[in-house]
N, C-alpha and C. Protein backbone atom coordinates (compact mmCIF):
# COMPACT_ATOMS: atom_id res chain seq x y z
N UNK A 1 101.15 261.51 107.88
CA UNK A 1 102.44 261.73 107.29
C UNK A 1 103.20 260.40 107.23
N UNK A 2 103.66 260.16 106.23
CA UNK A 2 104.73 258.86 105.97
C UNK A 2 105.97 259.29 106.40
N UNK A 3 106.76 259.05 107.41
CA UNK A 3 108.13 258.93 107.68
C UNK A 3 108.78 258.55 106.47
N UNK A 4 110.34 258.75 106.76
CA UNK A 4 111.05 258.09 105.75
C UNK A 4 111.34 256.34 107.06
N UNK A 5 111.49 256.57 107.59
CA UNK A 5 111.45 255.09 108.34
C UNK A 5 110.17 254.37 107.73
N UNK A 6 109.05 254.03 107.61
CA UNK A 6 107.80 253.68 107.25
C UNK A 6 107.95 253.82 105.12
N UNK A 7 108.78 254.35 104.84
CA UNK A 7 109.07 254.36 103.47
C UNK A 7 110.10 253.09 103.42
N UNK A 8 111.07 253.08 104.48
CA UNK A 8 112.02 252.50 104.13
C UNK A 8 111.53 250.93 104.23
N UNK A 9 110.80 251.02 105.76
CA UNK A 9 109.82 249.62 105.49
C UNK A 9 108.97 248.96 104.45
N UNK A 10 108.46 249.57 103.70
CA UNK A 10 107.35 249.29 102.51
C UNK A 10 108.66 248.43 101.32
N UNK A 11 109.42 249.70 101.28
CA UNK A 11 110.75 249.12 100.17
C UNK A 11 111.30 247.95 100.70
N UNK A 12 111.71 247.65 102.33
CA UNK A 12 112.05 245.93 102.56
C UNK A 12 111.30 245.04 101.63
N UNK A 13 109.95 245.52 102.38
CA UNK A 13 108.81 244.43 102.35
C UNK A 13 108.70 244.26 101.17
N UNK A 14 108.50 244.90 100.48
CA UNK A 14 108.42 244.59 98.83
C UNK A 14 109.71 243.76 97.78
N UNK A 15 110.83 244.32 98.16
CA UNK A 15 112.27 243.64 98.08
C UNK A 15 112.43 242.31 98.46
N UNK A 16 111.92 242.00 99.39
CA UNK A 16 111.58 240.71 100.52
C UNK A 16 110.67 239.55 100.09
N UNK A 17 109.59 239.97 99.53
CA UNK A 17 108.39 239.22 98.98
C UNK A 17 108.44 238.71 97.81
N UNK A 18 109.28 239.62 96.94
CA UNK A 18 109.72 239.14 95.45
C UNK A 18 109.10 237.86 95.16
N UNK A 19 109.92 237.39 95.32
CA UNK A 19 110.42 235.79 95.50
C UNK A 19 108.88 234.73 95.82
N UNK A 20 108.61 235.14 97.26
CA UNK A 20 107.07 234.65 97.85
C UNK A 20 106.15 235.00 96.73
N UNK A 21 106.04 236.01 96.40
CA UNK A 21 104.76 236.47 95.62
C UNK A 21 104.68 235.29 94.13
N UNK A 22 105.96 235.19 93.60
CA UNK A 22 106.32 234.68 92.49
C UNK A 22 105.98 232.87 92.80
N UNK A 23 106.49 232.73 94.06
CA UNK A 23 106.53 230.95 94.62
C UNK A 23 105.16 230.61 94.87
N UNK A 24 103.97 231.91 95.28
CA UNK A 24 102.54 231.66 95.94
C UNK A 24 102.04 231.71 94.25
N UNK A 25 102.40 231.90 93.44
CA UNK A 25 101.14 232.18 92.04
C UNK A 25 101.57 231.16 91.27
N UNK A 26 102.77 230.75 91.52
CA UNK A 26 103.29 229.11 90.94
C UNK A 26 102.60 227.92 91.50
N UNK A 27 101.94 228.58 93.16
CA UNK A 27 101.53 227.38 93.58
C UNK A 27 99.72 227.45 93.15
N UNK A 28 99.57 228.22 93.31
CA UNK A 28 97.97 228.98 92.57
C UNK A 28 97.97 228.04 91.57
N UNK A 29 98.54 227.87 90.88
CA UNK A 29 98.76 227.66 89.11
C UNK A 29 98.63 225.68 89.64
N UNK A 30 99.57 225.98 90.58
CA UNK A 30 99.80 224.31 90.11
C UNK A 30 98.50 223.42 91.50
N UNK A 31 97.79 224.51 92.16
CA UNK A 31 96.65 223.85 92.84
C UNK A 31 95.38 223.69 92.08
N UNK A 32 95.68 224.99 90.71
CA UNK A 32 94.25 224.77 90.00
C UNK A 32 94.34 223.94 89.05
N UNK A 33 95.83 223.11 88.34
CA UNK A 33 96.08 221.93 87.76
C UNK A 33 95.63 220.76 88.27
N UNK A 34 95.91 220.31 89.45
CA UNK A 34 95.79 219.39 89.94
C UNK A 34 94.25 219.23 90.57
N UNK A 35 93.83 220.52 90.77
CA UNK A 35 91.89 219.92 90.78
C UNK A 35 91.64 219.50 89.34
N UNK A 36 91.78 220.49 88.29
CA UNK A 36 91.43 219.82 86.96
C UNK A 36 91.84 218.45 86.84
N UNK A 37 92.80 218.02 86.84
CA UNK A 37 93.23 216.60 86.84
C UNK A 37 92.68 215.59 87.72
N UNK A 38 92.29 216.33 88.82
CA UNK A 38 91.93 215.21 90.02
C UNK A 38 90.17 215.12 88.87
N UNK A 39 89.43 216.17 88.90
CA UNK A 39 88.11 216.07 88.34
C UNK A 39 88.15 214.97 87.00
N UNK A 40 88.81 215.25 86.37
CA UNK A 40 89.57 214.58 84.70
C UNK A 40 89.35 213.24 85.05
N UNK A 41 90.07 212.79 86.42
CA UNK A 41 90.64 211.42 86.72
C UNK A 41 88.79 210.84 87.25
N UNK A 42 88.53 211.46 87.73
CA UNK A 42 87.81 211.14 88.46
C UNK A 42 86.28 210.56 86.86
N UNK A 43 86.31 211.60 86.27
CA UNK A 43 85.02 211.56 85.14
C UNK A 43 85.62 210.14 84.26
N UNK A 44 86.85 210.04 84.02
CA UNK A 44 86.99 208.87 83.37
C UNK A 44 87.19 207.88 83.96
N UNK A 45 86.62 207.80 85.10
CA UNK A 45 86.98 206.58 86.35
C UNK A 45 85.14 206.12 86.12
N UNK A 46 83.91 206.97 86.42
CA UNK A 46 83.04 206.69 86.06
C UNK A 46 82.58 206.41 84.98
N UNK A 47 81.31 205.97 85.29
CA UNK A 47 80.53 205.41 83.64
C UNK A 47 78.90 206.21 83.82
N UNK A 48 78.35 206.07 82.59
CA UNK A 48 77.49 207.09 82.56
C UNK A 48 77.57 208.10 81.78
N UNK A 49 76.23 209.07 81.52
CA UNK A 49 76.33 209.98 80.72
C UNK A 49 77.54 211.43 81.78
N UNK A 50 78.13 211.95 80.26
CA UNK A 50 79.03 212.98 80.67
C UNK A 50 78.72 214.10 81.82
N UNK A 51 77.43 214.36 81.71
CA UNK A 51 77.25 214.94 82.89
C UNK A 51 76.71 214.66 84.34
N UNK A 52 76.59 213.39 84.44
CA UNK A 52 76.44 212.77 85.61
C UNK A 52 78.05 212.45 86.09
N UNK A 53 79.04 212.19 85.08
CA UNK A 53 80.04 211.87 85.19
C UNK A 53 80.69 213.13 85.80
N UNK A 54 80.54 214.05 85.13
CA UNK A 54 80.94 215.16 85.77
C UNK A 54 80.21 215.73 87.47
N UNK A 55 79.46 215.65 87.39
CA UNK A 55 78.58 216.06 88.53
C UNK A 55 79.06 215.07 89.86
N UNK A 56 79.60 213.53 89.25
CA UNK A 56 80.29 212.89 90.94
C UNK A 56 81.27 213.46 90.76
N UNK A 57 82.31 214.06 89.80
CA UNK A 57 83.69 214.29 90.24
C UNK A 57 83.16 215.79 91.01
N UNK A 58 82.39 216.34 90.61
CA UNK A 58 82.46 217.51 91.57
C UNK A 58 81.94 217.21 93.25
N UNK A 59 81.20 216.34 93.57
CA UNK A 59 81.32 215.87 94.38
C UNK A 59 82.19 215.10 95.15
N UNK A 60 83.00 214.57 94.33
CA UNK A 60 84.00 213.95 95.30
C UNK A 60 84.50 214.11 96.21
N UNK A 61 84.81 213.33 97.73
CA UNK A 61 85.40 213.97 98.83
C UNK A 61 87.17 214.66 97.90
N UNK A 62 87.75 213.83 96.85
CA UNK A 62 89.19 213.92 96.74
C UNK A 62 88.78 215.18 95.82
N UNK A 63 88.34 215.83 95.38
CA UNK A 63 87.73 217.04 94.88
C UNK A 63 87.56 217.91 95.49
N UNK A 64 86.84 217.76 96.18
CA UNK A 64 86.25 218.60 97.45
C UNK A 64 87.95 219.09 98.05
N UNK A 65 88.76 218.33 98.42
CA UNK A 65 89.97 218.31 99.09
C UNK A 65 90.67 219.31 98.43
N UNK A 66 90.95 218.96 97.13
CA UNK A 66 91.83 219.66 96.37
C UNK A 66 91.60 221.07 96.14
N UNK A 67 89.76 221.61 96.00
CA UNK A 67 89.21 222.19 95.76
C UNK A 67 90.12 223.20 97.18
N UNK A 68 90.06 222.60 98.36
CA UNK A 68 89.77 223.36 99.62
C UNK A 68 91.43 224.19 100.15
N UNK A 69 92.15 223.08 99.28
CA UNK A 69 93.67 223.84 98.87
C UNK A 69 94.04 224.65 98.02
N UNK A 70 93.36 224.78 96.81
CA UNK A 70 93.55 225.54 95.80
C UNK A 70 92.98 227.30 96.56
N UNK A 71 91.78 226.53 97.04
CA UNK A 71 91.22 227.84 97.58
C UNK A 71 92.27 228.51 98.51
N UNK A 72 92.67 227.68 99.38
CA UNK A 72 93.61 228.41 100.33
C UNK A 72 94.93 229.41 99.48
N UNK A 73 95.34 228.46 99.24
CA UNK A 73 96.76 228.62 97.98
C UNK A 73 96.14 230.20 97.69
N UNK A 74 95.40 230.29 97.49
CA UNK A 74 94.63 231.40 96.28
C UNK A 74 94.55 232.81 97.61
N UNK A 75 94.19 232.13 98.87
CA UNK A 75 93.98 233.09 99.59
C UNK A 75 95.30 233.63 100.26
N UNK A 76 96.13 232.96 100.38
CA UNK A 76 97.77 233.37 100.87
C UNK A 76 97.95 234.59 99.50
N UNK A 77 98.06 233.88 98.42
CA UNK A 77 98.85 234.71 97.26
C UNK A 77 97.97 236.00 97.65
N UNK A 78 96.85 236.00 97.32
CA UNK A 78 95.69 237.15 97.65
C UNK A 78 96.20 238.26 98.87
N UNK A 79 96.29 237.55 99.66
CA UNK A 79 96.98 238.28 101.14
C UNK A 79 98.62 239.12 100.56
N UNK A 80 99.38 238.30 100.31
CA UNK A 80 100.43 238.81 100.24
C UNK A 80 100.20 239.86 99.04
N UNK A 81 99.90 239.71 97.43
CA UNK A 81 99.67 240.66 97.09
C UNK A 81 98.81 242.37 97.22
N UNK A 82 98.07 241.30 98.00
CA UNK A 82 97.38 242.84 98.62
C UNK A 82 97.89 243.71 99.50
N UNK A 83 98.76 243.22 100.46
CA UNK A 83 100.01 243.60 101.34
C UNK A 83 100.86 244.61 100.17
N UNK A 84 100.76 243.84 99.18
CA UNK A 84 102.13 244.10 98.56
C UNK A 84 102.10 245.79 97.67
N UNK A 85 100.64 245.73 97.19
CA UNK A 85 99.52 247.15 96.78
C UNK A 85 99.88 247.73 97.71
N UNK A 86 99.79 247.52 98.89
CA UNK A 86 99.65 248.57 100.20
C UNK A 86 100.52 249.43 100.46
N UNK A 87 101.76 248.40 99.95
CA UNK A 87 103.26 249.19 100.46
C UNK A 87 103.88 250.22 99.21
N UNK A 88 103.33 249.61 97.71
CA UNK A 88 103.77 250.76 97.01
C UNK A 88 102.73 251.68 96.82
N UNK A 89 101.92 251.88 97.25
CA UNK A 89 100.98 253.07 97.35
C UNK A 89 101.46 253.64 98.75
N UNK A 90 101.90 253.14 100.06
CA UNK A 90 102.76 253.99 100.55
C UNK A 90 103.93 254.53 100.16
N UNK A 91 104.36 253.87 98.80
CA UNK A 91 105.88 254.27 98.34
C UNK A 91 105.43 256.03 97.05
N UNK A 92 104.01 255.46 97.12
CA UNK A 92 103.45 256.60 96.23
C UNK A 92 103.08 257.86 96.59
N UNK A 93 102.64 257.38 97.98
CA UNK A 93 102.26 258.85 98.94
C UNK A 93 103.34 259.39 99.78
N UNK A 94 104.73 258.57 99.89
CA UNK A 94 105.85 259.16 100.35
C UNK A 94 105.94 260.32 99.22
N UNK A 95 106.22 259.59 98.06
CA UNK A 95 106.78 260.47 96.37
C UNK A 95 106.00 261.75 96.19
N UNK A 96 104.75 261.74 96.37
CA UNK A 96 103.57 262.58 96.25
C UNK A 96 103.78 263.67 97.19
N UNK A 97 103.79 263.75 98.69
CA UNK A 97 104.72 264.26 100.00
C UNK A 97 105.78 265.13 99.47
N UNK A 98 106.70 264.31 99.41
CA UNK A 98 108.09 264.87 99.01
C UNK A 98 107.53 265.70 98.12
N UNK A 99 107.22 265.62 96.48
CA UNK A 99 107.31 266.24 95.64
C UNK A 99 106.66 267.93 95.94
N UNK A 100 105.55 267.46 96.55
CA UNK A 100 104.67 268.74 97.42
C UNK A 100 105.22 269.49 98.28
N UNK A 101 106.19 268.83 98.95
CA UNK A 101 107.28 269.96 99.48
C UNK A 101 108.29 270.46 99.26
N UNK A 102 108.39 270.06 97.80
CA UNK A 102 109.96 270.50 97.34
C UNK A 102 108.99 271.78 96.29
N UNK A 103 107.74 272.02 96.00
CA UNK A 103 107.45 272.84 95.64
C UNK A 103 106.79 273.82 96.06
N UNK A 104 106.84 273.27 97.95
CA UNK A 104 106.66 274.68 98.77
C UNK A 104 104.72 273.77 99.11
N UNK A 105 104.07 273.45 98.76
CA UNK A 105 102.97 272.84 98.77
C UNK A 105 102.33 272.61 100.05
N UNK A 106 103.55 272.13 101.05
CA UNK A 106 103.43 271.20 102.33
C UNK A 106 104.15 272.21 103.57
């Protein structure tokens, strides 16, 4: 059973995160820019055919780096949105509840 206390929590949390959810997919966005660019920088820094050129930027330790932030970046937003599913599907099974007992159901 969902309380209305445990309803009222989901609605903070969601009210609350707004903001985070919106600031973590801006940063998503701007960690998977800056590997492209770091790789970019990196292929026109070498010489050689294009795909050897490509193949050290993917190796690069400063690649590798960027790579290992983007990933993170990716895994926060991931977390919080999935948090964020959680709480309006409790906001769904409060609604669902209620509705079932206002028609005698429950």
């Amino acid at each position: 059973m969902i309380t209305d206390e445990r309803l009222q929590k989901a609605l903070t949390f969601l009210a609350e995160t707004d903001e985070k959810a919106a600031e973590l997919k801006v940063e998503v966005e701007r960690a998977a820019y800056l590997l492209k660019a770091m790789k970019s920088a990196i292929i026109i820094r070498e010489d050689g055919a294009m795909e050897l050129r490509k193949a050290v930027a993917e190796k690069d330790a400063l690649t590798a780096n960027k790579t290992g932030a983007w990933l993170e970046t990716l895994r926060m937003y991931e977390a919080l949105t999935n948090k964020r599913k959680t709480e309006v599907l409790i906001v769904d099974v409060w609604r669902s509840l209620n509705a079932n007992r206002r028609v005698g159901n429950l």
